[in-house]
Protein backbone atom coordinates (compact mmCIF):
# COMPACT_ATOMS: atom_id res chain seq x y z
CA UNK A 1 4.35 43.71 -9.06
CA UNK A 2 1.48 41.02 -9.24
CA UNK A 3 5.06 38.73 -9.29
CA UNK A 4 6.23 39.21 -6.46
CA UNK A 5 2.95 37.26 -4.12
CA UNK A 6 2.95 34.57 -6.39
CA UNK A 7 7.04 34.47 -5.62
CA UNK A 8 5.94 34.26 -2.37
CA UNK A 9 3.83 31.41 -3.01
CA UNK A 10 6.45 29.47 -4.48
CA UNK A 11 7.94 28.13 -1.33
CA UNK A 12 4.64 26.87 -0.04
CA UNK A 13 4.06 25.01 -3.32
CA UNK A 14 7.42 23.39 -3.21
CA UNK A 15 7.26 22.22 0.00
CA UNK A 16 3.88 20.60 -0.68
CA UNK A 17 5.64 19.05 -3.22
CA UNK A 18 8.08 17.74 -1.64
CA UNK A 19 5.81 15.86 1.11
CA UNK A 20 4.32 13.88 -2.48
CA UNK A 21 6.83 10.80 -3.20
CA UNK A 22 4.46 9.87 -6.72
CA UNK A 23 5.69 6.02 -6.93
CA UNK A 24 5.96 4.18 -10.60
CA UNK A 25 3.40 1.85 -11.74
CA UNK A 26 3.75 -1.60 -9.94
CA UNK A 27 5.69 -4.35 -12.17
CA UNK A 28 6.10 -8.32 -11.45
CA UNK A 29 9.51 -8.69 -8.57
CA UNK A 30 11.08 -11.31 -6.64
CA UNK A 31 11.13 -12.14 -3.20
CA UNK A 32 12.72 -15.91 -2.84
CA UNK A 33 9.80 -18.15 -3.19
CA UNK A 34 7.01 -16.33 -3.40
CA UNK A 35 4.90 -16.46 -6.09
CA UNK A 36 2.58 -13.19 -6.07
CA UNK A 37 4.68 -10.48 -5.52
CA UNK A 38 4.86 -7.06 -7.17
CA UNK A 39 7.28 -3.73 -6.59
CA UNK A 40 6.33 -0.15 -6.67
CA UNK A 41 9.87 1.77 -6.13
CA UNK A 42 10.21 1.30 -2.65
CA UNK A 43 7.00 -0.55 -2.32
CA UNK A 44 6.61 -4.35 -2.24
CA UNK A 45 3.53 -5.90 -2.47
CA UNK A 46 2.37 -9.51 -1.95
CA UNK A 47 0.52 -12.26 -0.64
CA UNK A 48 1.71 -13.93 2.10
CA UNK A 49 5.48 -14.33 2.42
CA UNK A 50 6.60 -17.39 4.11
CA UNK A 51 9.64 -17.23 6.94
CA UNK A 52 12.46 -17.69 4.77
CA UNK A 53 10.77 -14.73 2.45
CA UNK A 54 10.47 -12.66 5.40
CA UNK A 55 14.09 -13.62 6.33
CA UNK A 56 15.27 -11.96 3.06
CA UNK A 57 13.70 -8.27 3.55
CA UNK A 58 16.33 -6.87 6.18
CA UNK A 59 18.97 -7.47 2.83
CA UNK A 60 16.59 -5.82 0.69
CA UNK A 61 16.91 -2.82 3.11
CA UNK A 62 13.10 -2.89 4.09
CA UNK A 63 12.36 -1.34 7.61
CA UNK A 64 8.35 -2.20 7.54
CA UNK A 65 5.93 -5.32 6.94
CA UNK A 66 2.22 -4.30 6.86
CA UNK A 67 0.25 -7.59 7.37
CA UNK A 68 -3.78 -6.74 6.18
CA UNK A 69 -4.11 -10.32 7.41
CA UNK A 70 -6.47 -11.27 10.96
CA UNK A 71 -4.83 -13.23 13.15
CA UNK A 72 -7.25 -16.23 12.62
CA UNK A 73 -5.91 -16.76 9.09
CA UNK A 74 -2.51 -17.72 10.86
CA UNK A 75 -3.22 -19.44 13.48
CA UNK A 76 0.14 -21.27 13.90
CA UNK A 77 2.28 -18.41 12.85
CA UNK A 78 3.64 -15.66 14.70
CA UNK A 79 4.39 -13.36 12.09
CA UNK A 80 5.11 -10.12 14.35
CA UNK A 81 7.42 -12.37 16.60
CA UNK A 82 9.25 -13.19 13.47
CA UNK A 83 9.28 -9.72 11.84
CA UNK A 84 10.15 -7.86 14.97
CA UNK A 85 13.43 -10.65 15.57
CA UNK A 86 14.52 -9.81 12.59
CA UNK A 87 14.96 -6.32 13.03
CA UNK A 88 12.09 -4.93 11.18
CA UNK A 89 9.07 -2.86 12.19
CA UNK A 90 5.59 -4.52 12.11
CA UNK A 91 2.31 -3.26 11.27
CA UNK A 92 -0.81 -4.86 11.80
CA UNK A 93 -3.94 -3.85 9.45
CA UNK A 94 -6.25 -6.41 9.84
CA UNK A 95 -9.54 -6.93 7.41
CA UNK A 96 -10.58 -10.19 6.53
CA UNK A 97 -13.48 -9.93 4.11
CA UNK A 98 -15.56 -6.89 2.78
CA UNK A 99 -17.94 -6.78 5.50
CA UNK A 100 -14.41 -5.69 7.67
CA UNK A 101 -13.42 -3.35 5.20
CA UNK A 102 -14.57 0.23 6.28
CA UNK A 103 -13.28 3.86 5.59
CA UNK A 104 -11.02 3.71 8.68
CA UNK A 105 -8.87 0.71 7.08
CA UNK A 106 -8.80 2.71 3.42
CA UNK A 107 -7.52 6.20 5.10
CA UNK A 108 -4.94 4.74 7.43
CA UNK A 109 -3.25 2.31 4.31
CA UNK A 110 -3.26 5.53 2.33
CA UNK A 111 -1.34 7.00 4.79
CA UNK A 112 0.63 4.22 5.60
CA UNK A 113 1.39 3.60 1.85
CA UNK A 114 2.09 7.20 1.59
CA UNK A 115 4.31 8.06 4.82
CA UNK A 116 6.23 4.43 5.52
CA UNK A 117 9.79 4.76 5.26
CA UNK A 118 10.55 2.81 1.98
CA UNK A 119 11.48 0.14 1.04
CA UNK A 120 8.60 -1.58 3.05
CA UNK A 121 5.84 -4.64 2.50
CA UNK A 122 2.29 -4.94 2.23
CA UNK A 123 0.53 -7.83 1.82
CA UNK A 124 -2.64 -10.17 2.53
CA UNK A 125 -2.66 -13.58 1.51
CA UNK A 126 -3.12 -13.77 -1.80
CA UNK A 127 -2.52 -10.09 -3.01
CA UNK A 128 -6.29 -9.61 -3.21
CA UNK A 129 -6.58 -7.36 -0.30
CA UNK A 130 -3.37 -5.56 -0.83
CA UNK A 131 -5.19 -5.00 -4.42
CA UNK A 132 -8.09 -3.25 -3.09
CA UNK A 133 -6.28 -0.83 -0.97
CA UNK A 134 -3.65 0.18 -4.00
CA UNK A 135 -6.57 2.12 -5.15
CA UNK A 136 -7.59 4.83 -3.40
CA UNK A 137 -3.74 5.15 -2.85
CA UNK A 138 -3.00 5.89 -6.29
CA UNK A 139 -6.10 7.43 -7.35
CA UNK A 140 -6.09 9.98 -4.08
CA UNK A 141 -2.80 10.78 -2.94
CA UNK A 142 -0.86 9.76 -6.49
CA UNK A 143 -3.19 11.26 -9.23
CA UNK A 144 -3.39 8.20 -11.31
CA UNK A 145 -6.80 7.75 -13.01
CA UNK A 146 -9.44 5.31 -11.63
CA UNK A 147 -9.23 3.06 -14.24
CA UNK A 148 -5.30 2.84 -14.37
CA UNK A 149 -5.97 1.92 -10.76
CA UNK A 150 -8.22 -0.69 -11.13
CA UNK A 151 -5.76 -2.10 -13.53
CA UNK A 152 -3.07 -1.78 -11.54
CA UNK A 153 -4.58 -3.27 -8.50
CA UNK A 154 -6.41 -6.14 -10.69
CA UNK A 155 -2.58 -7.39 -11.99
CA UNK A 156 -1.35 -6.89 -8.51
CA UNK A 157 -3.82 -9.45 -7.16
CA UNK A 158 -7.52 -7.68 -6.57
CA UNK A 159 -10.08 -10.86 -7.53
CA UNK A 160 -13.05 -10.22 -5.60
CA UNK A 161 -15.77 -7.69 -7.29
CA UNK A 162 -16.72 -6.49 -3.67
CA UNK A 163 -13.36 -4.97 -2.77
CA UNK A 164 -13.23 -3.05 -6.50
CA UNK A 165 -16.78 -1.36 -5.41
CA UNK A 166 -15.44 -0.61 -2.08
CA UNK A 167 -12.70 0.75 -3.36
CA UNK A 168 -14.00 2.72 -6.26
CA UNK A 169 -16.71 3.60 -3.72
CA UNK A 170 -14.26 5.58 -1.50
CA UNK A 171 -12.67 6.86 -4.35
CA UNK A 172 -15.79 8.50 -5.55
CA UNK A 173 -16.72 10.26 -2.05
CA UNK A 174 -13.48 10.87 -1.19
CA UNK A 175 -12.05 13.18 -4.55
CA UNK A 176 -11.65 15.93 -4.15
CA UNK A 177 -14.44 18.48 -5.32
CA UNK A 178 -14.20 20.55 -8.35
């Protein structure tokens, strides 16, 4: 008889399950021109695509293009004009150094990262930022140890030592509990 709840159970844990989409380890891709550019099954992430990048997505099937980038660093570029005319949703996640990079940016990537329709794009200029936020993603919602993380986010593009401890930083209060 003590079968029969944990039958019961089983539906629950399945459909958990099933909300989980556990991605494989980012490798080097292309995407025309651009030179810092990595895939994650459905995930693409970058530094900053130019238009005729951007112009190939809609034949790679992606529906979304997160840009972590502030308006200021493209000043001359309307990247949502040209995102939207193509057909493609745009979402804009703007940090431009640490100081802008807060808890609120962290859970809403994770979610986004998690969530997003794939195939989609994510990128900052140079991969850095992208980098930072691959963390928490993986660690948090994908199980992978911290240190895979890190590594994963360092060959991805992370560079600068103050995204790493802000990233390893939310990790730490944000784990679950034992």
């Amino acid at each position: 008889m003590r079968s029969l709840p944990l039958l019961a159970l089983l539906p629950l844990v399945l459909a958990a399950c099933a909300h989980t989409r556990v991605v494989s380890p980012p490798a080097p891709a292309t995407l025309g021109a651009l030179q810092k550019v990595h895939a994650a099954d459905g995930i693409w992430l970058a530094g900053q695509p130019s238009a005729a990048d951007l112009a190939l997505l809609p034949a790679l099937g992606v529906h979304t293009v997160v840009n972590l980038r502030p308006a200021k660093e493209q000043p001359d570029f309307d990247e949502q004009a040209l995102v939207e005319g193509l057909g493609l949703s745009y979402v804009s996640v703007p940090f431009g150094s640490p100081a802008e990079l807060d808890d609120a940016i962290f859970t809403e990537l994770r979610t986004l990262l998690a969530e997003t329709e794939q195939p989609f794009l994510v990128h900052c200029a140079s991969a850095n930022r992208v980098g930072a936020v691959w963390i928490p993603f993986r660690v948090l919602d994908q199980g992978l140890a911290l240190e895979a993380a890190v590594l994963e986010a360092k060959a991805i593009g992370l560079k600068t030592p103050e995204y790493e401890a802000m990233a390893r930083d939310y990790v730490a209060r944000h784990a679950p509990r034992p």
